[in-house]
C-alpha atoms as a PDB file:
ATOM      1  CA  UNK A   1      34.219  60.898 -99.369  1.00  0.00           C
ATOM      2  CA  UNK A   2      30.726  62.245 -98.375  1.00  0.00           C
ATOM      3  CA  UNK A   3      28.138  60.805-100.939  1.00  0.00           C
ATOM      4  CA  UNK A   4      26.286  62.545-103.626  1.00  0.00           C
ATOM      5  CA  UNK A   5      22.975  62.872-101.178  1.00  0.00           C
ATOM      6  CA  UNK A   6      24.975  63.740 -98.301  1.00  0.00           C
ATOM      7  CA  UNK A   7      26.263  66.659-100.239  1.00  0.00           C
ATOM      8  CA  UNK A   8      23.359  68.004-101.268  1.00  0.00           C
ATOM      9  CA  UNK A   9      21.555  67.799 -98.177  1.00  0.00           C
ATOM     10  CA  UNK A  10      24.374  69.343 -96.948  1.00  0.00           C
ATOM     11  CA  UNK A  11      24.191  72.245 -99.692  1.00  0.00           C
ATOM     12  CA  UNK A  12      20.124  72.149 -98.784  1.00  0.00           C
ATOM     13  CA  UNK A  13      20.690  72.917 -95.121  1.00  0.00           C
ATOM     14  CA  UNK A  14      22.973  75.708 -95.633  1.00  0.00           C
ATOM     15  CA  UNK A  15      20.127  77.128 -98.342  1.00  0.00           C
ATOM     16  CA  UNK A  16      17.025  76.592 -96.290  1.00  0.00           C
ATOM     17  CA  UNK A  17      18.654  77.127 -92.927  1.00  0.00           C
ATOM     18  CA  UNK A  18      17.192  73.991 -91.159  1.00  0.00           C
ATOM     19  CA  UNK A  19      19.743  71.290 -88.972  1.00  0.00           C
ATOM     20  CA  UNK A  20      20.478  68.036 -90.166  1.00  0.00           C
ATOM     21  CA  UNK A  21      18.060  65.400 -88.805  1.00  0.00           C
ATOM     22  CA  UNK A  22      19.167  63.398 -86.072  1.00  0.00           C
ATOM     23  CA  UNK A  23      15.922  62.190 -84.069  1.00  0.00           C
ATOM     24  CA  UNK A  24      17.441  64.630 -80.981  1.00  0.00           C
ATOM     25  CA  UNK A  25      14.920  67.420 -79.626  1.00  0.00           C
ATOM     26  CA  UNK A  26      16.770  70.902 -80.729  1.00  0.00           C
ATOM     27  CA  UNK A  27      14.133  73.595 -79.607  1.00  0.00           C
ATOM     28  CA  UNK A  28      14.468  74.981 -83.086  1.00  0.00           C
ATOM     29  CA  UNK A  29      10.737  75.109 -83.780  1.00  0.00           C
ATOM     30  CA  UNK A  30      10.658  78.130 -81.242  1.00  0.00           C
ATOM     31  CA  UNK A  31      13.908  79.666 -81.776  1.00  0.00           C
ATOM     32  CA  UNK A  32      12.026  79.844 -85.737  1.00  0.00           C
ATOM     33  CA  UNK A  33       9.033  81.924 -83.940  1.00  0.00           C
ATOM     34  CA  UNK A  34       9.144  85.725 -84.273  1.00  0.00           C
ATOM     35  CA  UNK A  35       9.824  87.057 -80.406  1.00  0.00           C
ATOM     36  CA  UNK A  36       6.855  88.731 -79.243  1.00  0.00           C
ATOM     37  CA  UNK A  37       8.405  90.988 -76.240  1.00  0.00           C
ATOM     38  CA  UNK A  38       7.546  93.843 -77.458  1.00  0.00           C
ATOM     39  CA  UNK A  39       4.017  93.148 -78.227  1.00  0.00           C
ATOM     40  CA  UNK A  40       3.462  91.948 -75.311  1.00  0.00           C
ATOM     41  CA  UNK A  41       4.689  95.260 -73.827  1.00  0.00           C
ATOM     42  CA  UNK A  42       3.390  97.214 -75.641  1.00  0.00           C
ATOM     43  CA  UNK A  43      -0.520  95.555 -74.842  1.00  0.00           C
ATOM     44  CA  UNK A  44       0.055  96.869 -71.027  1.00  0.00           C
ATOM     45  CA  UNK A  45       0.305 100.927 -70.429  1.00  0.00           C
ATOM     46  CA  UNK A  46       3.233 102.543 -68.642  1.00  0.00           C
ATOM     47  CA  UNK A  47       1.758 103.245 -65.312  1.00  0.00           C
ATOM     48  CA  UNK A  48       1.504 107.074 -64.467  1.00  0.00           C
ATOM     49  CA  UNK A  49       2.384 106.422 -60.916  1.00  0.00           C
ATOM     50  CA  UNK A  50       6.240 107.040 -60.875  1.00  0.00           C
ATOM     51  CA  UNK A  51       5.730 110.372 -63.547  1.00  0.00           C
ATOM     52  CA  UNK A  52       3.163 111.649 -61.029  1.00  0.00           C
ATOM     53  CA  UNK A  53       5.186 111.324 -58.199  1.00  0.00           C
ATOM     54  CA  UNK A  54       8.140 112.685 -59.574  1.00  0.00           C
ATOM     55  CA  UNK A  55       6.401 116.181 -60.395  1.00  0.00           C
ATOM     56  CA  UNK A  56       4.832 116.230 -57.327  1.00  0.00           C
ATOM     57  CA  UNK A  57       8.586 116.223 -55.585  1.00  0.00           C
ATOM     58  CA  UNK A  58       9.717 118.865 -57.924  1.00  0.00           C
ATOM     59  CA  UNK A  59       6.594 121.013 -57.992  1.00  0.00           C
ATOM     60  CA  UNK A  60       4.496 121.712 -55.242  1.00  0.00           C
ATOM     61  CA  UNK A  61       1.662 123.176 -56.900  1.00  0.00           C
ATOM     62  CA  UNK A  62       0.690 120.125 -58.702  1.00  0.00           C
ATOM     63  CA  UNK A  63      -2.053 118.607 -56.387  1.00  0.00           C
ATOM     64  CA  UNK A  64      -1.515 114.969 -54.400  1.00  0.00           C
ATOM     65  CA  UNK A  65      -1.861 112.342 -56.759  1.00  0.00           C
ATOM     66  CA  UNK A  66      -3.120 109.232 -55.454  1.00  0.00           C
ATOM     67  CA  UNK A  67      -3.627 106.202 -57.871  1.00  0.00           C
ATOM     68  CA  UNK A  68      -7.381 103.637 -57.441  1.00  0.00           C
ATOM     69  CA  UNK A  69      -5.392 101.199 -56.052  1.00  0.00           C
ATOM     70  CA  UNK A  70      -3.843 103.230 -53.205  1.00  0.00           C
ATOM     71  CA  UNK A  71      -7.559 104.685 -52.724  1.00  0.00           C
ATOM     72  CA  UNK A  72      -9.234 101.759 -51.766  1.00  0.00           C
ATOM     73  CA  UNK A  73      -6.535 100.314 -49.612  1.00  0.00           C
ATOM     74  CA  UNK A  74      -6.895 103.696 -47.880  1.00  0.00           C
ATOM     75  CA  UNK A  75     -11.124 102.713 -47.772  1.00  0.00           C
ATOM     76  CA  UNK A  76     -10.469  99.490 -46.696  1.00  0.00           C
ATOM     77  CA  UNK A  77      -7.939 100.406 -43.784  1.00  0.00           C
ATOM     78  CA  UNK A  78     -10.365 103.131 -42.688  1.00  0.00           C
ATOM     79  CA  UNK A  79     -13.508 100.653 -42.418  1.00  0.00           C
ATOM     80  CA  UNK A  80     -10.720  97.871 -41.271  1.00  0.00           C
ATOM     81  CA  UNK A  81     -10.132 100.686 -38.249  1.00  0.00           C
ATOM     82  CA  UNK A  82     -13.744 101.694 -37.831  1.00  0.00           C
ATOM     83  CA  UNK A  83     -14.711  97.802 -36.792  1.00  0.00           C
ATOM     84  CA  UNK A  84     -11.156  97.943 -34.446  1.00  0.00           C
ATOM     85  CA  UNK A  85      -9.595  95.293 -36.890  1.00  0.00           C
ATOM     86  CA  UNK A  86      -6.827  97.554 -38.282  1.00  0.00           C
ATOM     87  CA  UNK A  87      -3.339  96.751 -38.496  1.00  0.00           C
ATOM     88  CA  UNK A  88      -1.704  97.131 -34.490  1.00  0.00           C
ATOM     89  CA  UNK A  89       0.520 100.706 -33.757  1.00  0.00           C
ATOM     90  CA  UNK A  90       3.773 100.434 -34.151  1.00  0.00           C
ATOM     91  CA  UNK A  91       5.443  98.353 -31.055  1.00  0.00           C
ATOM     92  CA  UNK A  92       1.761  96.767 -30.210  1.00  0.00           C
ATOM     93  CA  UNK A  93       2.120  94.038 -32.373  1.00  0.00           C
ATOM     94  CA  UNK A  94       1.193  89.994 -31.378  1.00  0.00           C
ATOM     95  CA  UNK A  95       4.741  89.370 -30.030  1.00  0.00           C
ATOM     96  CA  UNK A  96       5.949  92.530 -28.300  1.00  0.00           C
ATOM     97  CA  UNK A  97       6.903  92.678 -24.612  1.00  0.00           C
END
């Protein structure tokens, strides 16, 4: 026979939706938190990239699209090559024969 206490904590838990205390960690203080995925997501834009590159497969009219990033790596190779420190052709490298 459960005592009168016991019962209603029992009946309290099932109310309120909380775990009997035990003095064990449970993790339930997150698993309470509302999940934030999508915010998160949704803070970051979808990058135009892969849309732009897609068109230009399909349609050749649409001009080269080249993102900021991909422009200054093309900068920086082209001043890397200018000074003669650009990246070795192809079968030149450090170890080839």
């Amino acid at each position: 026979m459960a005592s009168r206490a016991s019962k209603i904590a029992a009946v309290a838990r099932e109310i309120f939706g909380t775990l009997p205390n035990r003095g064990v960690r449970t993790g339930m203080q997150f698993l309470k938190k509302p999940l934030t995925g999508a915010y998160h997501a949704r803070w970051y834009m979808e990058p135009i990239e892969p849309c732009a590159r897609k068109t230009q497969r399909y349609c050749p009219l649409v001009p080269q699209y080249t993102s900021e990033l991909q422009e200054r790596r093309n900068l920086k190779l082209r001043i890397l090559r200018s000074r003669g420190k650009g990246p070795p052709k192809k079968g030149s490298g450090k170890r080839s024969k």
